[in-house]
C-alpha atoms as a PDB file:
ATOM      1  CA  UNK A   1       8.926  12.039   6.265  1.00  0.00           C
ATOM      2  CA  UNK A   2       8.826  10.253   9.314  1.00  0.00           C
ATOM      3  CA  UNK A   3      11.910  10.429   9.744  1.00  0.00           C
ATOM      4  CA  UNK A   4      11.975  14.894   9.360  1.00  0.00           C
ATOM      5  CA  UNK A   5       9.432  14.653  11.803  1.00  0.00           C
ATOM      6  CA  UNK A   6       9.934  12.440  14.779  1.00  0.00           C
ATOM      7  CA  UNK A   7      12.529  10.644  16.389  1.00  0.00           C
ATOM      8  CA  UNK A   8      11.632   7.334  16.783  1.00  0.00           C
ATOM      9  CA  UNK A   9      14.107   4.838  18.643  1.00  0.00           C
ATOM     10  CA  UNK A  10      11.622   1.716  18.336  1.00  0.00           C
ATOM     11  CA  UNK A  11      12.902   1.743  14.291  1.00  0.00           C
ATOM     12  CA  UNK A  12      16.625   1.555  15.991  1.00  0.00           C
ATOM     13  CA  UNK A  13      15.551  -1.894  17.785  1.00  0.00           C
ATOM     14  CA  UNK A  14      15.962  -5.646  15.957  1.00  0.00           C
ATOM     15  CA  UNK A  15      12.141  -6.253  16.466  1.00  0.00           C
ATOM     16  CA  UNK A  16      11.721 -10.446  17.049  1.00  0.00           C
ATOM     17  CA  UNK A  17       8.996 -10.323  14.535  1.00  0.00           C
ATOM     18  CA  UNK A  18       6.711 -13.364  15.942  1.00  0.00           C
ATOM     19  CA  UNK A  19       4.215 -13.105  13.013  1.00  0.00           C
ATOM     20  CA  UNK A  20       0.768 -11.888  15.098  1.00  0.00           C
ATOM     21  CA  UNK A  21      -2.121 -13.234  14.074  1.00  0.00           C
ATOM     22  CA  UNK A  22      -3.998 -10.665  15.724  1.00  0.00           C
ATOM     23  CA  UNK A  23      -3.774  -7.100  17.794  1.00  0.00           C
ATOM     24  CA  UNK A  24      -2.561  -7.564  21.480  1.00  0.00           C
ATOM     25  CA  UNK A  25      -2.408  -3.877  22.328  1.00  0.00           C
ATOM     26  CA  UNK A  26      -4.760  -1.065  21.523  1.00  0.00           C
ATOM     27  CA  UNK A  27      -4.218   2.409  22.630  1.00  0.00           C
ATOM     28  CA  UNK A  28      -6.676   5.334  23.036  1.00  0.00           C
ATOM     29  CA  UNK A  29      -4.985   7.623  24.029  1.00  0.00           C
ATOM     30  CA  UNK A  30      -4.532  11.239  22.375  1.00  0.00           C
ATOM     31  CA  UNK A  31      -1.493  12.464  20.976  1.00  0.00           C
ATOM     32  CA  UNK A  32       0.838  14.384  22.623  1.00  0.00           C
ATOM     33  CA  UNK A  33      -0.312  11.890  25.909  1.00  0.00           C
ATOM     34  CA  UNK A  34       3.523  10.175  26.085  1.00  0.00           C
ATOM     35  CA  UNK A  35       2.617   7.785  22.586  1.00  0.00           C
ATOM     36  CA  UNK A  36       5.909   7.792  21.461  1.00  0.00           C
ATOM     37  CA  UNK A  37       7.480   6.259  24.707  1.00  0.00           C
ATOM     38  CA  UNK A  38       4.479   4.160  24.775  1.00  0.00           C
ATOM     39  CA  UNK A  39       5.011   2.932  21.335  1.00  0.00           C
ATOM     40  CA  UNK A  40       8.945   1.972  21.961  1.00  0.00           C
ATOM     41  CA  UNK A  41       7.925   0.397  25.355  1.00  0.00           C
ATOM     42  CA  UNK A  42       5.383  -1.847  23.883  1.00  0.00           C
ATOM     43  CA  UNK A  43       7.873  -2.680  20.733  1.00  0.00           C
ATOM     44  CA  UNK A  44      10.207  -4.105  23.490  1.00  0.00           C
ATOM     45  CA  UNK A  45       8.135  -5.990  25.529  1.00  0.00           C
ATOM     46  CA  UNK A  46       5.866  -7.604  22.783  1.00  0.00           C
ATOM     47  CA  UNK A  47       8.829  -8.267  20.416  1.00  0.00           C
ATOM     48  CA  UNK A  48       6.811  -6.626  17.936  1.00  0.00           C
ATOM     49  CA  UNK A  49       5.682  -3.975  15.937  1.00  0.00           C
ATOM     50  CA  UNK A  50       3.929  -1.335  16.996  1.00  0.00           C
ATOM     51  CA  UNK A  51       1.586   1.457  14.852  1.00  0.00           C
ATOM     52  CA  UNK A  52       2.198   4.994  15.320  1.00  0.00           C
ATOM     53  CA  UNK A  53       2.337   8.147  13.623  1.00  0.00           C
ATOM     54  CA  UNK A  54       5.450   7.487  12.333  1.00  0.00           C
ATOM     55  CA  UNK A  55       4.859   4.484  10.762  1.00  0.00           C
ATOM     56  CA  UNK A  56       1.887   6.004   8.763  1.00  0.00           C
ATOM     57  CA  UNK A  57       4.475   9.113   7.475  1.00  0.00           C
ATOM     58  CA  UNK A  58       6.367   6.345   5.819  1.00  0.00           C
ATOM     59  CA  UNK A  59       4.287   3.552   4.609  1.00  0.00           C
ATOM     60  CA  UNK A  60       2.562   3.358   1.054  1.00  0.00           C
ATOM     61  CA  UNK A  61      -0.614   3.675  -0.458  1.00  0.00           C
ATOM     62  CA  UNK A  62      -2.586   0.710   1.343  1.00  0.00           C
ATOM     63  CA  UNK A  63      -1.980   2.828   4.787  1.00  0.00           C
ATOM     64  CA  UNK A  64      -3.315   5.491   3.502  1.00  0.00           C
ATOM     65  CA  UNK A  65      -6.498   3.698   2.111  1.00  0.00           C
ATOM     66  CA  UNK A  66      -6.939   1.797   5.396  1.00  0.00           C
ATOM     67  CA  UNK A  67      -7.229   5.370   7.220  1.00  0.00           C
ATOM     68  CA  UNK A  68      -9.345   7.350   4.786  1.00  0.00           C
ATOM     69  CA  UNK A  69     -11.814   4.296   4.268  1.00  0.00           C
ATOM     70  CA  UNK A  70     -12.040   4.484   8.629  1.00  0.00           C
ATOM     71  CA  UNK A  71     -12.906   8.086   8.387  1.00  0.00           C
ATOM     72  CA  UNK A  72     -15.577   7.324   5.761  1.00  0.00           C
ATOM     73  CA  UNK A  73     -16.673   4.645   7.964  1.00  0.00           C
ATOM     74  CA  UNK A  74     -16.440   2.123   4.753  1.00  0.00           C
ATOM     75  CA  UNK A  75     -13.640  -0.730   6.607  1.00  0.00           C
ATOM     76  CA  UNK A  76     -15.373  -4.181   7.466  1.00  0.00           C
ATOM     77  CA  UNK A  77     -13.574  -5.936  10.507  1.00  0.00           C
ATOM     78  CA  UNK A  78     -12.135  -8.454   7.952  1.00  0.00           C
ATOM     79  CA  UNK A  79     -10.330  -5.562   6.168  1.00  0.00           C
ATOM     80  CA  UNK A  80      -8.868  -4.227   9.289  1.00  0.00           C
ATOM     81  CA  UNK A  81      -7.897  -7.427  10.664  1.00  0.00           C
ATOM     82  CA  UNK A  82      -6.136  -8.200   6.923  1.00  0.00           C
ATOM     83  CA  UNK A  83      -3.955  -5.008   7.370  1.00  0.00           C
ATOM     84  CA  UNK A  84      -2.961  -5.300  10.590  1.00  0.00           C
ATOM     85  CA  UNK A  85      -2.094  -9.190  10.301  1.00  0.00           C
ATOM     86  CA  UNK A  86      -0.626  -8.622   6.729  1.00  0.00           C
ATOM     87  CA  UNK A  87       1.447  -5.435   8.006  1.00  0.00           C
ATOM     88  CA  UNK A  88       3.038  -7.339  11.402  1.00  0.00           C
ATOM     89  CA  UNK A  89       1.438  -4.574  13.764  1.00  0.00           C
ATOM     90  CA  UNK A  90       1.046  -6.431  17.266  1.00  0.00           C
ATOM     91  CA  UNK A  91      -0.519  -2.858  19.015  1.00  0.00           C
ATOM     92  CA  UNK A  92      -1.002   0.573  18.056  1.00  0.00           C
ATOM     93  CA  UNK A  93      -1.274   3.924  19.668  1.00  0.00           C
ATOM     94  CA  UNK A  94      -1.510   7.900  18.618  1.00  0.00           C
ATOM     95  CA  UNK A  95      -3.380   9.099  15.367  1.00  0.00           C
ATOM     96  CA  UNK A  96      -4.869   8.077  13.397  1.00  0.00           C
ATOM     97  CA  UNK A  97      -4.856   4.326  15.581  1.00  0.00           C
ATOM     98  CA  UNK A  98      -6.390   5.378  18.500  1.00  0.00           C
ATOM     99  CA  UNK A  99      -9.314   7.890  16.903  1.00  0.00           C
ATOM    100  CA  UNK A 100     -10.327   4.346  16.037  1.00  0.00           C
ATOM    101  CA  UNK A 101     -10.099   2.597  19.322  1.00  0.00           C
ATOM    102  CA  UNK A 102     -13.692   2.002  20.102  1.00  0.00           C
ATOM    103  CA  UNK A 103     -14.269   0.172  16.472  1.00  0.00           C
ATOM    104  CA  UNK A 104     -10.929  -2.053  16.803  1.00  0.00           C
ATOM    105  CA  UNK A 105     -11.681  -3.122  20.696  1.00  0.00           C
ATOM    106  CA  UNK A 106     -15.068  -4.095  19.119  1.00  0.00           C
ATOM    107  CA  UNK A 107     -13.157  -6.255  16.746  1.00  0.00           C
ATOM    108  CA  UNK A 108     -10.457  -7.385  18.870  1.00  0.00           C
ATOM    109  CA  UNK A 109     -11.789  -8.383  22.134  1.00  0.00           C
ATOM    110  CA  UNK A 110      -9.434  -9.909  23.989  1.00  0.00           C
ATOM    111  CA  UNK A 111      -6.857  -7.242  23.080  1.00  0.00           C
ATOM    112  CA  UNK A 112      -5.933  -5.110  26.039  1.00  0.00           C
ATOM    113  CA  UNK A 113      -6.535  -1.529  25.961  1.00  0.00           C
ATOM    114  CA  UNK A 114      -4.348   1.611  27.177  1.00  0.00           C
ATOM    115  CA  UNK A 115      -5.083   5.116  27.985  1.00  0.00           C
ATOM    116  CA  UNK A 116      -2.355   7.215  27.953  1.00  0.00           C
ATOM    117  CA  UNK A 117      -2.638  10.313  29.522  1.00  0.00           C
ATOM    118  CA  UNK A 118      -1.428  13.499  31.649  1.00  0.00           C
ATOM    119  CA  UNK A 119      -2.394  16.389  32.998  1.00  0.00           C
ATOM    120  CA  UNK A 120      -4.866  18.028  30.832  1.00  0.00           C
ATOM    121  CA  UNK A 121      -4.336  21.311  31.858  1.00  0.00           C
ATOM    122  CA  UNK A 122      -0.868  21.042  30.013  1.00  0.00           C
ATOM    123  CA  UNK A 123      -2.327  18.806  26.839  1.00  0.00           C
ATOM    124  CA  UNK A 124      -3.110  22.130  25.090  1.00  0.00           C
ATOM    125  CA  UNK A 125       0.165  23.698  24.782  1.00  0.00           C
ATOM    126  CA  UNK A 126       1.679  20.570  24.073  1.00  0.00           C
ATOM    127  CA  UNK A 127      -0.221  19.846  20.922  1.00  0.00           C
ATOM    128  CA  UNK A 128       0.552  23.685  19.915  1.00  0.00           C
ATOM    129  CA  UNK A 129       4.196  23.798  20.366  1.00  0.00           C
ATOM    130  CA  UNK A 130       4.150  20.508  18.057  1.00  0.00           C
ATOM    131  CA  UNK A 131       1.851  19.036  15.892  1.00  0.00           C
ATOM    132  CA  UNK A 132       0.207  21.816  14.979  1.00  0.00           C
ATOM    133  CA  UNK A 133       2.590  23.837  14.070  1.00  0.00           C
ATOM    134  CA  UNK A 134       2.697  21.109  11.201  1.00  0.00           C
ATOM    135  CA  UNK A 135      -0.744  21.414  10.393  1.00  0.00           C
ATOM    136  CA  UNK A 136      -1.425  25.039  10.741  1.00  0.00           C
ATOM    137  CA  UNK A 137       1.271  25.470   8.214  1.00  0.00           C
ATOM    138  CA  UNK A 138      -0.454  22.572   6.013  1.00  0.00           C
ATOM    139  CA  UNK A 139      -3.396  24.693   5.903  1.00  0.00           C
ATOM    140  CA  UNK A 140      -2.546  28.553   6.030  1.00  0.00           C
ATOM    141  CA  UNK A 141       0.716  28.133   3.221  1.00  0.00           C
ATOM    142  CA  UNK A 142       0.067  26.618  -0.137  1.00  0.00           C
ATOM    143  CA  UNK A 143       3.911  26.587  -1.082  1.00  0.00           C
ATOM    144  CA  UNK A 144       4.724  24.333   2.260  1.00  0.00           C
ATOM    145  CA  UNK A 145       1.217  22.217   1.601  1.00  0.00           C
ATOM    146  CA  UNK A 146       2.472  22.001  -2.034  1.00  0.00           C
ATOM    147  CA  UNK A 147       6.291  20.988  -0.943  1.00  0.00           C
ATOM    148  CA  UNK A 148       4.620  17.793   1.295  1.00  0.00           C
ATOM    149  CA  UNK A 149       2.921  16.695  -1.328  1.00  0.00           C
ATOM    150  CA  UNK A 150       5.726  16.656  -3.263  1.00  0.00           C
ATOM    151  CA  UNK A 151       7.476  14.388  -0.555  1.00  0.00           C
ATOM    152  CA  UNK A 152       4.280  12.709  -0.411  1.00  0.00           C
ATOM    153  CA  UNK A 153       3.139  11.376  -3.844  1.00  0.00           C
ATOM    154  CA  UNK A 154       0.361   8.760  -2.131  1.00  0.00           C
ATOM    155  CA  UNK A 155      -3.138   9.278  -3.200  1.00  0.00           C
ATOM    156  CA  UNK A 156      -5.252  11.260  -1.015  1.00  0.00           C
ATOM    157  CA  UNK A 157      -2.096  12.774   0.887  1.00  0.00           C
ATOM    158  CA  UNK A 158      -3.027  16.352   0.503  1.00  0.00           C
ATOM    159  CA  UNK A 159      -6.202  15.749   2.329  1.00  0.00           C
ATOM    160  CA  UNK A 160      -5.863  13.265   5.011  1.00  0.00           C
ATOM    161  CA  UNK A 161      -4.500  15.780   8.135  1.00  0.00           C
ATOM    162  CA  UNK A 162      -8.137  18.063   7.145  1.00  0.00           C
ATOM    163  CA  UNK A 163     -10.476  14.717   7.903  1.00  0.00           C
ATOM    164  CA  UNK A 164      -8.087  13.583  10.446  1.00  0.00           C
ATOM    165  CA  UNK A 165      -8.303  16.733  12.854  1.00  0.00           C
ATOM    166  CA  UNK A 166     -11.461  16.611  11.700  1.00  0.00           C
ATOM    167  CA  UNK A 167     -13.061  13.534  12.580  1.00  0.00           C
ATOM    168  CA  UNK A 168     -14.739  12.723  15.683  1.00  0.00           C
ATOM    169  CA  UNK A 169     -13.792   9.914  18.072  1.00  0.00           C
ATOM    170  CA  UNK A 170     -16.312   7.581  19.499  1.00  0.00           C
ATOM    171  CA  UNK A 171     -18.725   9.630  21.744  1.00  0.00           C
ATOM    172  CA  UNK A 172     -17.016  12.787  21.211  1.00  0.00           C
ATOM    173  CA  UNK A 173     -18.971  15.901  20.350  1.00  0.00           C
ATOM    174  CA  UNK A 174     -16.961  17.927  18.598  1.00  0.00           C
ATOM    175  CA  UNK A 175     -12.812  17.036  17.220  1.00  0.00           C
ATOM    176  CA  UNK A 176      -9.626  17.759  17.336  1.00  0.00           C
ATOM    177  CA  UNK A 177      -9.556  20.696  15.307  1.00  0.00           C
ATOM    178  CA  UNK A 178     -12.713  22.354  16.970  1.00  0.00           C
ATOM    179  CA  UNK A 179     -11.017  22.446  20.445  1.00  0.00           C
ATOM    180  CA  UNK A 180      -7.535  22.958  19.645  1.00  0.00           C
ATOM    181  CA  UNK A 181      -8.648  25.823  17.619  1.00  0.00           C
ATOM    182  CA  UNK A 182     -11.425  26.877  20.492  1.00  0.00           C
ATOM    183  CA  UNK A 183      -8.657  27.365  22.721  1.00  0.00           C
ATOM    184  CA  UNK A 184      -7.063  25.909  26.220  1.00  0.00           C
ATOM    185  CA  UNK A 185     -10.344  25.922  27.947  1.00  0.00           C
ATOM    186  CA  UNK A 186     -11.917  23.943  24.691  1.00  0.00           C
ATOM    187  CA  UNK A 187      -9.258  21.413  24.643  1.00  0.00           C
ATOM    188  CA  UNK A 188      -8.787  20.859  28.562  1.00  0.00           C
ATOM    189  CA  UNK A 189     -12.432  19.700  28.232  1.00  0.00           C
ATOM    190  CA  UNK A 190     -12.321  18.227  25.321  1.00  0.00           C
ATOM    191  CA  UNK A 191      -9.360  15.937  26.820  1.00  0.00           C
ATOM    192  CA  UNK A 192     -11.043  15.004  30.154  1.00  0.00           C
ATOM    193  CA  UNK A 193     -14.286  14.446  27.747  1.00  0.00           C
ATOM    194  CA  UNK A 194     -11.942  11.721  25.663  1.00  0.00           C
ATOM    195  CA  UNK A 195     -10.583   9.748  28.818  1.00  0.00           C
ATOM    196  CA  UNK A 196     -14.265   9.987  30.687  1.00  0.00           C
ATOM    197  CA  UNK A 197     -15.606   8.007  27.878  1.00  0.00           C
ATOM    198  CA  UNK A 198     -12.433   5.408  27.316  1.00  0.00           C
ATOM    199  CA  UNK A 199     -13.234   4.628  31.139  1.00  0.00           C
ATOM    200  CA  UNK A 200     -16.970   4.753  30.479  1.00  0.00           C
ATOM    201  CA  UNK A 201     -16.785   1.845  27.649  1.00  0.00           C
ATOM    202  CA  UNK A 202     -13.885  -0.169  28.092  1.00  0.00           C
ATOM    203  CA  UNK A 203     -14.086  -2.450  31.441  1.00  0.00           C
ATOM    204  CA  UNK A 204     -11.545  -1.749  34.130  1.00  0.00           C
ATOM    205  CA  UNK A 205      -9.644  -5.264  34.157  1.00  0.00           C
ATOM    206  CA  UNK A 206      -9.337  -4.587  30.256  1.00  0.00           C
ATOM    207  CA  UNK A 207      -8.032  -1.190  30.744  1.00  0.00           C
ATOM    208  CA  UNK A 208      -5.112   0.691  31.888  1.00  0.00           C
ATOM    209  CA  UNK A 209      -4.489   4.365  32.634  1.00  0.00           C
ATOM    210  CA  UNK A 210      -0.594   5.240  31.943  1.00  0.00           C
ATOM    211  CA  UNK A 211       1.185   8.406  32.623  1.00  0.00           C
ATOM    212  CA  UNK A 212       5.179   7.855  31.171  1.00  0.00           C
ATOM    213  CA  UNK A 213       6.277   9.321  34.572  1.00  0.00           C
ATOM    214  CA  UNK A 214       5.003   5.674  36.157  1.00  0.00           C
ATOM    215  CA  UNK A 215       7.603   3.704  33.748  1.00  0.00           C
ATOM    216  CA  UNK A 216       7.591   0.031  33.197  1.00  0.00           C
ATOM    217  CA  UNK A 217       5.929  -1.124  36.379  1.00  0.00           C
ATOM    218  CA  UNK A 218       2.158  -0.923  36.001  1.00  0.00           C
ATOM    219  CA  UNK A 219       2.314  -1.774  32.488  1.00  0.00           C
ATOM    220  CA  UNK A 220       4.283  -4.775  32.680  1.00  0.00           C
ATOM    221  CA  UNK A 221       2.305  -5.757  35.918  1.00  0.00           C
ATOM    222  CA  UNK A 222      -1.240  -5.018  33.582  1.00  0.00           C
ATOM    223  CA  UNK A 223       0.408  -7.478  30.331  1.00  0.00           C
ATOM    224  CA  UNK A 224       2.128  -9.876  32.496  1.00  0.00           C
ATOM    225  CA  UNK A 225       5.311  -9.594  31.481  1.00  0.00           C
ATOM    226  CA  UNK A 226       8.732  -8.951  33.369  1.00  0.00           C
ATOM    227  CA  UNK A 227      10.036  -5.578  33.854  1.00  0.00           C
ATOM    228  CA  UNK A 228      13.033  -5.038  31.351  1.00  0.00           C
ATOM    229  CA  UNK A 229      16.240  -3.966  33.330  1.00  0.00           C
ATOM    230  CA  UNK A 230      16.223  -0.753  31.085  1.00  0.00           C
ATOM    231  CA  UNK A 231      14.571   2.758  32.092  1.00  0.00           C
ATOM    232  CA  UNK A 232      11.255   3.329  31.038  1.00  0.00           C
ATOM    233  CA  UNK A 233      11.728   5.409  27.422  1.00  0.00           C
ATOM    234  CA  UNK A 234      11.323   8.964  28.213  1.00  0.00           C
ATOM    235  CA  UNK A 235      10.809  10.373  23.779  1.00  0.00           C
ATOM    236  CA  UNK A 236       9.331  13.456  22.996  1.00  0.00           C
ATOM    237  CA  UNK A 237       9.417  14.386  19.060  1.00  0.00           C
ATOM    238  CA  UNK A 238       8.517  18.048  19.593  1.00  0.00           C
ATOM    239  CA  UNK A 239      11.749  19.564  19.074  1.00  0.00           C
ATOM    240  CA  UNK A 240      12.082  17.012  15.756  1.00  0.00           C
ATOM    241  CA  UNK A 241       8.823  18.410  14.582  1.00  0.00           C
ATOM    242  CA  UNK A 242       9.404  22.028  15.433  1.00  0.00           C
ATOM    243  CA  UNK A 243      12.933  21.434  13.808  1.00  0.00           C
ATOM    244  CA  UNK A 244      11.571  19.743  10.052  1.00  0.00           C
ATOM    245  CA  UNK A 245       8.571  22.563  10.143  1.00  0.00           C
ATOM    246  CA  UNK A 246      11.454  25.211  10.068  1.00  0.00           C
ATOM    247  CA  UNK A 247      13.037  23.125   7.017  1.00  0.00           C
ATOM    248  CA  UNK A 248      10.487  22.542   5.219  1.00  0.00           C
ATOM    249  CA  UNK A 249       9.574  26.101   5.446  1.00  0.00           C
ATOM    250  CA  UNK A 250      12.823  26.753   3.746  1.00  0.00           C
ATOM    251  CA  UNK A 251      12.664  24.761   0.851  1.00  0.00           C
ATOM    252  CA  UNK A 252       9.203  26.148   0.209  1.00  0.00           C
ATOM    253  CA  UNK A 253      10.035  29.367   0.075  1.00  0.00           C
ATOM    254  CA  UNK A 254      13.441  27.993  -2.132  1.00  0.00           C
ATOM    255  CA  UNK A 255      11.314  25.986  -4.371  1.00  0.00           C
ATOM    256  CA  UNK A 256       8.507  28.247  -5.381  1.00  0.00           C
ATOM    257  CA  UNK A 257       9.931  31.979  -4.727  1.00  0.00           C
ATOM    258  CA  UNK A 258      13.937  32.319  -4.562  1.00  0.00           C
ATOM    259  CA  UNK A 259      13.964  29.303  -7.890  1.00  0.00           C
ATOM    260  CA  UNK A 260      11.954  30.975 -10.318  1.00  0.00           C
ATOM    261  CA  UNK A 261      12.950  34.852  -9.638  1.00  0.00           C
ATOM    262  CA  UNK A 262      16.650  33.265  -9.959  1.00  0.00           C
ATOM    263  CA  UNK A 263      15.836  31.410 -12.842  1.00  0.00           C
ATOM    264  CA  UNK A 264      13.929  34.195 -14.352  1.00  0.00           C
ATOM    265  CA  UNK A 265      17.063  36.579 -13.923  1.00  0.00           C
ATOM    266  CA  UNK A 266      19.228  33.558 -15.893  1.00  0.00           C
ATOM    267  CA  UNK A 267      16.679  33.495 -18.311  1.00  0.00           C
ATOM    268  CA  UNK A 268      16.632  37.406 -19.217  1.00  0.00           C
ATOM    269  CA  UNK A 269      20.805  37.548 -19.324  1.00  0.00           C
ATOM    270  CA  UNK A 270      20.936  34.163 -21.565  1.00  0.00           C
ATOM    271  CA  UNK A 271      18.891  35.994 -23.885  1.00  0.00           C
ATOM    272  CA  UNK A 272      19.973  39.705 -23.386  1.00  0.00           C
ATOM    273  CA  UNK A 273      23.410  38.429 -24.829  1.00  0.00           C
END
């Protein structure tokens, strides 16, 4: 599924798996805030793996459990630590990771913490024009709902993007689906709202705030590591999720309408002869 949806160039790389014992990297930023580029950059410079979106699209039923038991609040710090140590994750960014970032700084406190962001008056459309056009369709067509969960046999799949969207993040008053669906004004306030209280709770020398259009600089400068003598990766999965949407869309419409009214038709020749 992952793989329909997003392109992902960090799964291209030969990770030098160095067996964390712990997260190093924990990002709060929203999606659609540069967390794929983020997510490749960090794979490079920590030599390890990194949580995303993607990885949770492809991953089996413990994934799933881990998320679901955050949005029922029911994980103990030992059970998130197990997951991430047993899984080889060395930092994490987008959703579901960073709707938990308050909770896993708590339990990792040396782990530094990054913000992506950009200009919230342009946060809106982006989530429109991408991820939701995945979850609007989740919700308002049963045949494409039905033909995910048919690519996506884990327990508690049909469900998960409903509490996702709408679950609220640490000091937030209302979620993701309230302001996306409340409109550009909702959601441009509902951004700033988001990064005020990252800044608000997390202390500065633990934090840093990175737009993709600053590249490699400040955040190999704020994790002390060289600059790679690569450009700064520049990935945006929109047109990949735009692109599977449209697919997927077919094969519903295949599956449950053009199948049986074509079988039906075989059916009533077979027996008309």
């Amino acid at each position: 599924m992952a793989k329909l949806l997003m392109k992902d160039e960090s799964r291209q790389m030969k990770i030098e798996e160095n067996k964390p014992e712990k997260l190093l990297v924990i990002g709060a930023g929203l999606p659609r805030t540069g967390t794929l580029s983020m997510k490749t950059a960090l794979t490079m410079l920590l030599k390890g793996k990194c949580y995303h979106m993607a990885e949770f699209f492809t991953s089996n039923q413990e994934h799933m459990d881990i998320w679901m038991n955050a949005i029922k609040n029911k994980n103990t710090p030992e059970q998130w630590k197990q997951f991430f140590k047993k899984e080889g994750f060395i930092a994490g960014v987008d959703f579901p990771f960073a709707l938990f970032w308050k909770e896993l700084s708590d339990i990792y406190p040396e782990a530094k913490v990054i913000l992506t962001t950009r200009e919230s008056s342009k946060w809106y459309d982006s989530v429109k024009s991408s991820i939701w056009i995945f979850h609007d369709k989740i919700r308002s067509s049963w045949t494409f709902n039905k033909t995910v969960s048919l690519l996506d046999t884990r327990k508690g799949a049909g469900e998960w993007i409903h509490h996702m969207e709408t679950t609220k993040g640490y000091g937030m008053k209302e979620n993701l689906y309230d302001v996306i669906t409340g409109g550009p004004e909702a959601a441009e306030n509902f951004f700033k709202e988001w990064e005020s209280v990252v800044r608000a709770t997390i202390p500065p020398e633990r934090l840093l705030v990175h737009s993709a259009k600053e590249g490699w600089e400040p955040l190999c400068k704020f994790l002390d590591l060289p600059v790679p003598d690569r450009p700064y990766p520049r990935l945006n999965d929109a047109a990949s999720i735009r692109k599977t949407v449209g697919v997927l869309s077919v094969v519903s419409v295949v599956l449950f309408y053009v199948a049986p009214v074509v079988a039906a038709l075989e059916a009533t020749y077979y027996f008309a002869m």
